[in-house]
Structure formats: C-alpha cells, structure tokens
Protein backbone atom coordinates (compact mmCIF):
# COMPACT_ATOMS: atom_id res chain seq x y z
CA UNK A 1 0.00 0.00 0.00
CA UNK A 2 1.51 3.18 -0.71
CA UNK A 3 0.77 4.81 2.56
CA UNK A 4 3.04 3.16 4.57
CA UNK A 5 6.04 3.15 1.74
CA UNK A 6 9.39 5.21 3.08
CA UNK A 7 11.61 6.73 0.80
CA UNK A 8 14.63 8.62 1.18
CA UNK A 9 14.23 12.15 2.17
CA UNK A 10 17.43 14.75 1.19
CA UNK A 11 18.62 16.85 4.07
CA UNK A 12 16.43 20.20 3.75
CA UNK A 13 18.77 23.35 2.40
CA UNK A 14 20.54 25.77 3.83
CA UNK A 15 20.21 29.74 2.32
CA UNK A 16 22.36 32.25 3.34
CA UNK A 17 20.04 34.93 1.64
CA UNK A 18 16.12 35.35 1.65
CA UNK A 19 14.02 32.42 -0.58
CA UNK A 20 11.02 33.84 -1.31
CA UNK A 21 8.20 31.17 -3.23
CA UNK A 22 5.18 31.39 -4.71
CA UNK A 23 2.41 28.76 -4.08
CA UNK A 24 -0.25 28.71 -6.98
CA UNK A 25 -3.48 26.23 -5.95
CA UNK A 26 -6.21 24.57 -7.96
CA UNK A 27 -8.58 24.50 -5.25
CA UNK A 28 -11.00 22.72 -7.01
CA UNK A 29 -11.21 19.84 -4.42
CA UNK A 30 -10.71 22.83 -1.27
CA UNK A 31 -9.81 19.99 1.66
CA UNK A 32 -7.42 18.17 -0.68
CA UNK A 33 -5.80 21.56 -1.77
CA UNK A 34 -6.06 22.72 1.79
CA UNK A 35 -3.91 19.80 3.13
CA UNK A 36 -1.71 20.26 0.20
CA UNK A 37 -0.89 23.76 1.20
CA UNK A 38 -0.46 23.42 4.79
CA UNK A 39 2.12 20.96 4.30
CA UNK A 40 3.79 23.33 1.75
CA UNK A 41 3.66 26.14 3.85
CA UNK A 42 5.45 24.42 6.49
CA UNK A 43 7.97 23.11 4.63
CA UNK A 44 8.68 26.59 3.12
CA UNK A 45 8.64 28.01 6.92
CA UNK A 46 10.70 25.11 8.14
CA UNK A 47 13.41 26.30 5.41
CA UNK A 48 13.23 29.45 7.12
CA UNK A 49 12.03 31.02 3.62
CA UNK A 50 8.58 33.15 2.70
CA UNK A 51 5.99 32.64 0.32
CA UNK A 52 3.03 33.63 -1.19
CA UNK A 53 -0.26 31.73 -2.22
CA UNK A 54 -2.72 32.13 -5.51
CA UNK A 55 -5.80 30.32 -6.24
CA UNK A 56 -6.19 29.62 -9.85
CA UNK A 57 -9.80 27.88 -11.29
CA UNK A 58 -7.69 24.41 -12.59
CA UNK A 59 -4.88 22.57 -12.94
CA UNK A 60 -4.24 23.55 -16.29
CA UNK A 61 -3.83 27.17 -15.24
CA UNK A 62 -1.41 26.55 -12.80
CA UNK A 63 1.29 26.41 -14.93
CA UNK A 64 -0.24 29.56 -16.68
CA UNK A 65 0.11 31.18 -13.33
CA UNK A 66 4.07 30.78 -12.90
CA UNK A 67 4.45 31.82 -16.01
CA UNK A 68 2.82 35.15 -15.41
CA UNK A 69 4.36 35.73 -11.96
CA UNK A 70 8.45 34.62 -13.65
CA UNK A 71 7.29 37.54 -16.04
CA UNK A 72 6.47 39.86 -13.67
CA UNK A 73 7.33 39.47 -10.16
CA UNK A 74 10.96 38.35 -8.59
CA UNK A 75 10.30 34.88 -6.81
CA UNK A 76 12.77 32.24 -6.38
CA UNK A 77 11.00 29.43 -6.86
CA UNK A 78 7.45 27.71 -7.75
CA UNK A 79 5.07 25.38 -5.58
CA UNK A 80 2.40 24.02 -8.11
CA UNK A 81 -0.42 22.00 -5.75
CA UNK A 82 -3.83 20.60 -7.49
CA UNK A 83 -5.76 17.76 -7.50
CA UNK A 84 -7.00 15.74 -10.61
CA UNK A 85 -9.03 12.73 -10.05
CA UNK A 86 -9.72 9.97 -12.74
CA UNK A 87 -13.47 10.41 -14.13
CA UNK A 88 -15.13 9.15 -17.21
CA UNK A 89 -13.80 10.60 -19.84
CA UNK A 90 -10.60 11.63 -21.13
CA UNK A 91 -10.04 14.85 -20.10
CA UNK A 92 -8.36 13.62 -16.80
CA UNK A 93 -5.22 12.29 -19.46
CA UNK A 94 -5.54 15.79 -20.74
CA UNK A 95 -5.76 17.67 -17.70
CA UNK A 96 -2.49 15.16 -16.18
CA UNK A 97 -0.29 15.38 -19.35
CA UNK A 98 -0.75 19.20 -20.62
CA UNK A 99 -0.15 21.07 -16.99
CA UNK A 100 2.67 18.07 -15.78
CA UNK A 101 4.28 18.89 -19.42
CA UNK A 102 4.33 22.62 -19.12
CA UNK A 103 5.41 22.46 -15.69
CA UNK A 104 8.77 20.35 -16.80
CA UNK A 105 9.11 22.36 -19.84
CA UNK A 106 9.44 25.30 -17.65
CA UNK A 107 11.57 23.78 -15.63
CA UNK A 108 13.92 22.64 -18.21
CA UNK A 109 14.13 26.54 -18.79
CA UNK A 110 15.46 27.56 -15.60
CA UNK A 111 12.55 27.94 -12.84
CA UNK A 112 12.57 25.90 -9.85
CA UNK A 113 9.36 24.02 -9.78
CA UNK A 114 8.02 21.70 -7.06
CA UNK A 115 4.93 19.82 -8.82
CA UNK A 116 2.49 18.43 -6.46
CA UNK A 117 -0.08 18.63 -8.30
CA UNK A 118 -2.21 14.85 -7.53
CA UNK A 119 -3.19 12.68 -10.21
CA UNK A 120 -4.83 9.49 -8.85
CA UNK A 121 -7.54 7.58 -9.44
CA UNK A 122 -9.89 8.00 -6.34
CA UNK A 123 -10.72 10.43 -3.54
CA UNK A 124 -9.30 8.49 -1.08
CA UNK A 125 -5.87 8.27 -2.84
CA UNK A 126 -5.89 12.28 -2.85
CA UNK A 127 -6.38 12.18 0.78
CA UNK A 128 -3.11 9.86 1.68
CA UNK A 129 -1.60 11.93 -0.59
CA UNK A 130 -2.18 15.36 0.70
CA UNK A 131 -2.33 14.30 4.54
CA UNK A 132 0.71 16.31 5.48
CA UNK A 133 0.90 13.88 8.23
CA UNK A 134 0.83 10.52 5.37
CA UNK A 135 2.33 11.17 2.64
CA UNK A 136 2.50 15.32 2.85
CA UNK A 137 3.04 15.94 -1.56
CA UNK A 138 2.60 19.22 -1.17
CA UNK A 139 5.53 19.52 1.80
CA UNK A 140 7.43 17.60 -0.76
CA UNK A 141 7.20 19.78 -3.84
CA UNK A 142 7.82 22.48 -1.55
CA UNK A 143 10.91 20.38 -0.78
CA UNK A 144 11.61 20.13 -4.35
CA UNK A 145 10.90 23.81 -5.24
CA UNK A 146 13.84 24.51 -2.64
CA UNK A 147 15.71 22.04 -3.62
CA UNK A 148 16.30 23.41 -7.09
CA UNK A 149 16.77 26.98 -5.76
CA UNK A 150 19.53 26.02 -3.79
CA UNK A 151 21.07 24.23 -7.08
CA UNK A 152 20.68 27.29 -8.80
CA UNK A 153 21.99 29.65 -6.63
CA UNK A 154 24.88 27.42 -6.17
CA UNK A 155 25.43 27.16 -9.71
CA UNK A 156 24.61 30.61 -10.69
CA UNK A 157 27.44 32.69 -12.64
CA UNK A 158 29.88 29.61 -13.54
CA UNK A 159 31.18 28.81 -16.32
CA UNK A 160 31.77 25.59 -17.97
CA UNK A 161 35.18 26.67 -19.27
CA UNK A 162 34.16 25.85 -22.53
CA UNK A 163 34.55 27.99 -25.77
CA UNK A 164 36.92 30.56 -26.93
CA UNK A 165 38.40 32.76 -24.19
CA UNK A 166 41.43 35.36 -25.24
CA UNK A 167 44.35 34.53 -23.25
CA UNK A 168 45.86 37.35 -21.06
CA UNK A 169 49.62 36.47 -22.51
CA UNK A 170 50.89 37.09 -26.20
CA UNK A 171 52.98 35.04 -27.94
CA UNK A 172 55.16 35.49 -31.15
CA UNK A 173 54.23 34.88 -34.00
CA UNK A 174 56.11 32.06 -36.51
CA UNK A 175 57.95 34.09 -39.02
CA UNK A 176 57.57 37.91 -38.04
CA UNK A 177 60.53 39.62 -38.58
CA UNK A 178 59.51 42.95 -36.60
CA UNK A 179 59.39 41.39 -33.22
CA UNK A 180 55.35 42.69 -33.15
CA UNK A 181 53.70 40.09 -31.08
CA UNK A 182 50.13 39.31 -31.38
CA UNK A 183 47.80 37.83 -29.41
C-alpha cells in the first residue's frame, strides 16, 4: 500500500540569503488543496524562507500562473499544488499530461518548480496523498521547489570553461621579422 512506503528524504537546504516562493493552488477539491498547502507552507517556513499563495480555477492554469508571476514578479521558486481525479472521460489524461508537461518544460528553462499537483484515481488516494501527516506531496514539492533553488543559486554565474576565451599572454608569431607580437 503506498501509505506506509518510506523513501529517502534529502537533508532540507541551507540559504544564506532570503528564498522567497510562490504557491499557486487549484482548489478545485478545497480539503485536498487545503492539506496540500499546509504541508507546503510548512515546509517553506521550516526552510526558514517566505511565500506567497494564488488560487487559480484548474490545474491547467497553474502552470499559466508561474508563467505570469516569472514575467512579472521576482520569486525564487514555484510550488504548483492541485488535485486531478480519474473520471469518465478523457479529459483527466488531458488535464495530467498538458499542466505536468508545461510544468517540466518550464523547468527545463530555468525555474525551480516543485509539482504536487495529484493525479490518482480515487478520492481516497488524494487524501493519503495530501495528509501532510501521510504522505505530505505538497511539503514535498515544496521540498523540491527549494531544492532546485539552492542548485541554482549554487550554480549561478559559472562557467563551464568551454569555448573561446582570449588569453591574457601574447605570444610570437612564426615568421615575423619585426618582433610585433600578437595575441
């Protein structure tokens, strides 16, 4: 059963400067999304960072959301929490694959995103799921979120050392007869 699975859990980051996250919700299923945000929210606090919350109608405008507020506003990172449910038709696939893709795509771009946004098959799985004191998903892509930012911030302005880079000495070159150097 997967509520009483363990997994590994990475040591929560350090910051030496202020994190500051935004949380956007699909509160479309409130308790669900409520649980889901209380366990981000003390994850985020636990990190000793801030954050802010939105409500947006779906989980399709989630990732709609981020994108607006990496436009306009100066957050470190993303929480994405929602809750899609399997019903009869296909539009749960749709719902699942097109906000899950956009979310990675915009992570492949550079923003720290923590997805927690549920896809199962039943209420009940949602529940486990979003119990901050079961499974807590949404302290976990609050987890992830920071995660990231702490990868980027370590990373941030180094190079890879690769491509052309003009060297600080000159050297002569074959077969002047002037004694110019060039570099």
């Amino acid at each position: 059963m997967a509520g009483t699975e363990t997994h590994y859990i990475l040591p929560r980051p350090e910051f030496d400067k202020p994190v500051k996250l935004l949380i956007v919700v699909a509160p479309y299923y409130k308790d669900i999304a409520d649980n889901l945000v209380a366990g981000a929210k003390a994850e985020i606090e636990a990190a000793g960072a801030s954050c802010e919350l939105i409500e947006v109608p779906g989980a399709l405008e989630v990732p709609t959301a981020i994108a607006i507020a990496d436009r306009t506003s100066n957050f470190d990172g993303f929480v994405a929490l929602g809750c899609v449910i399997r019903g009869e038709t296909t539009h749960y696939d749709t719902v699942c694959n097109d906000s899950s893709r956009a979310l990675q795509l915009m992570g492949l771009q550079g923003l720290c995103i923590g997805n927690g946004i549920l896809t199962v098959e039943n209420k009940k799985q949602a529940e486990v799921r979003a119990d901050p004191v079961q499974q807590n998903k949404g302290g976990g892509a609050a987890a992830a979120a920071l995660h990231l930012i702490a990868l980027s911030r370590k990373w941030r302005g180094q190079s890879k050392g690769v491509g052309f880079k003009p060297s600080s000495e000159t050297y002569r070159i074959a077969g002047s007869n002037d004694g110019s150097q060039s570099a």
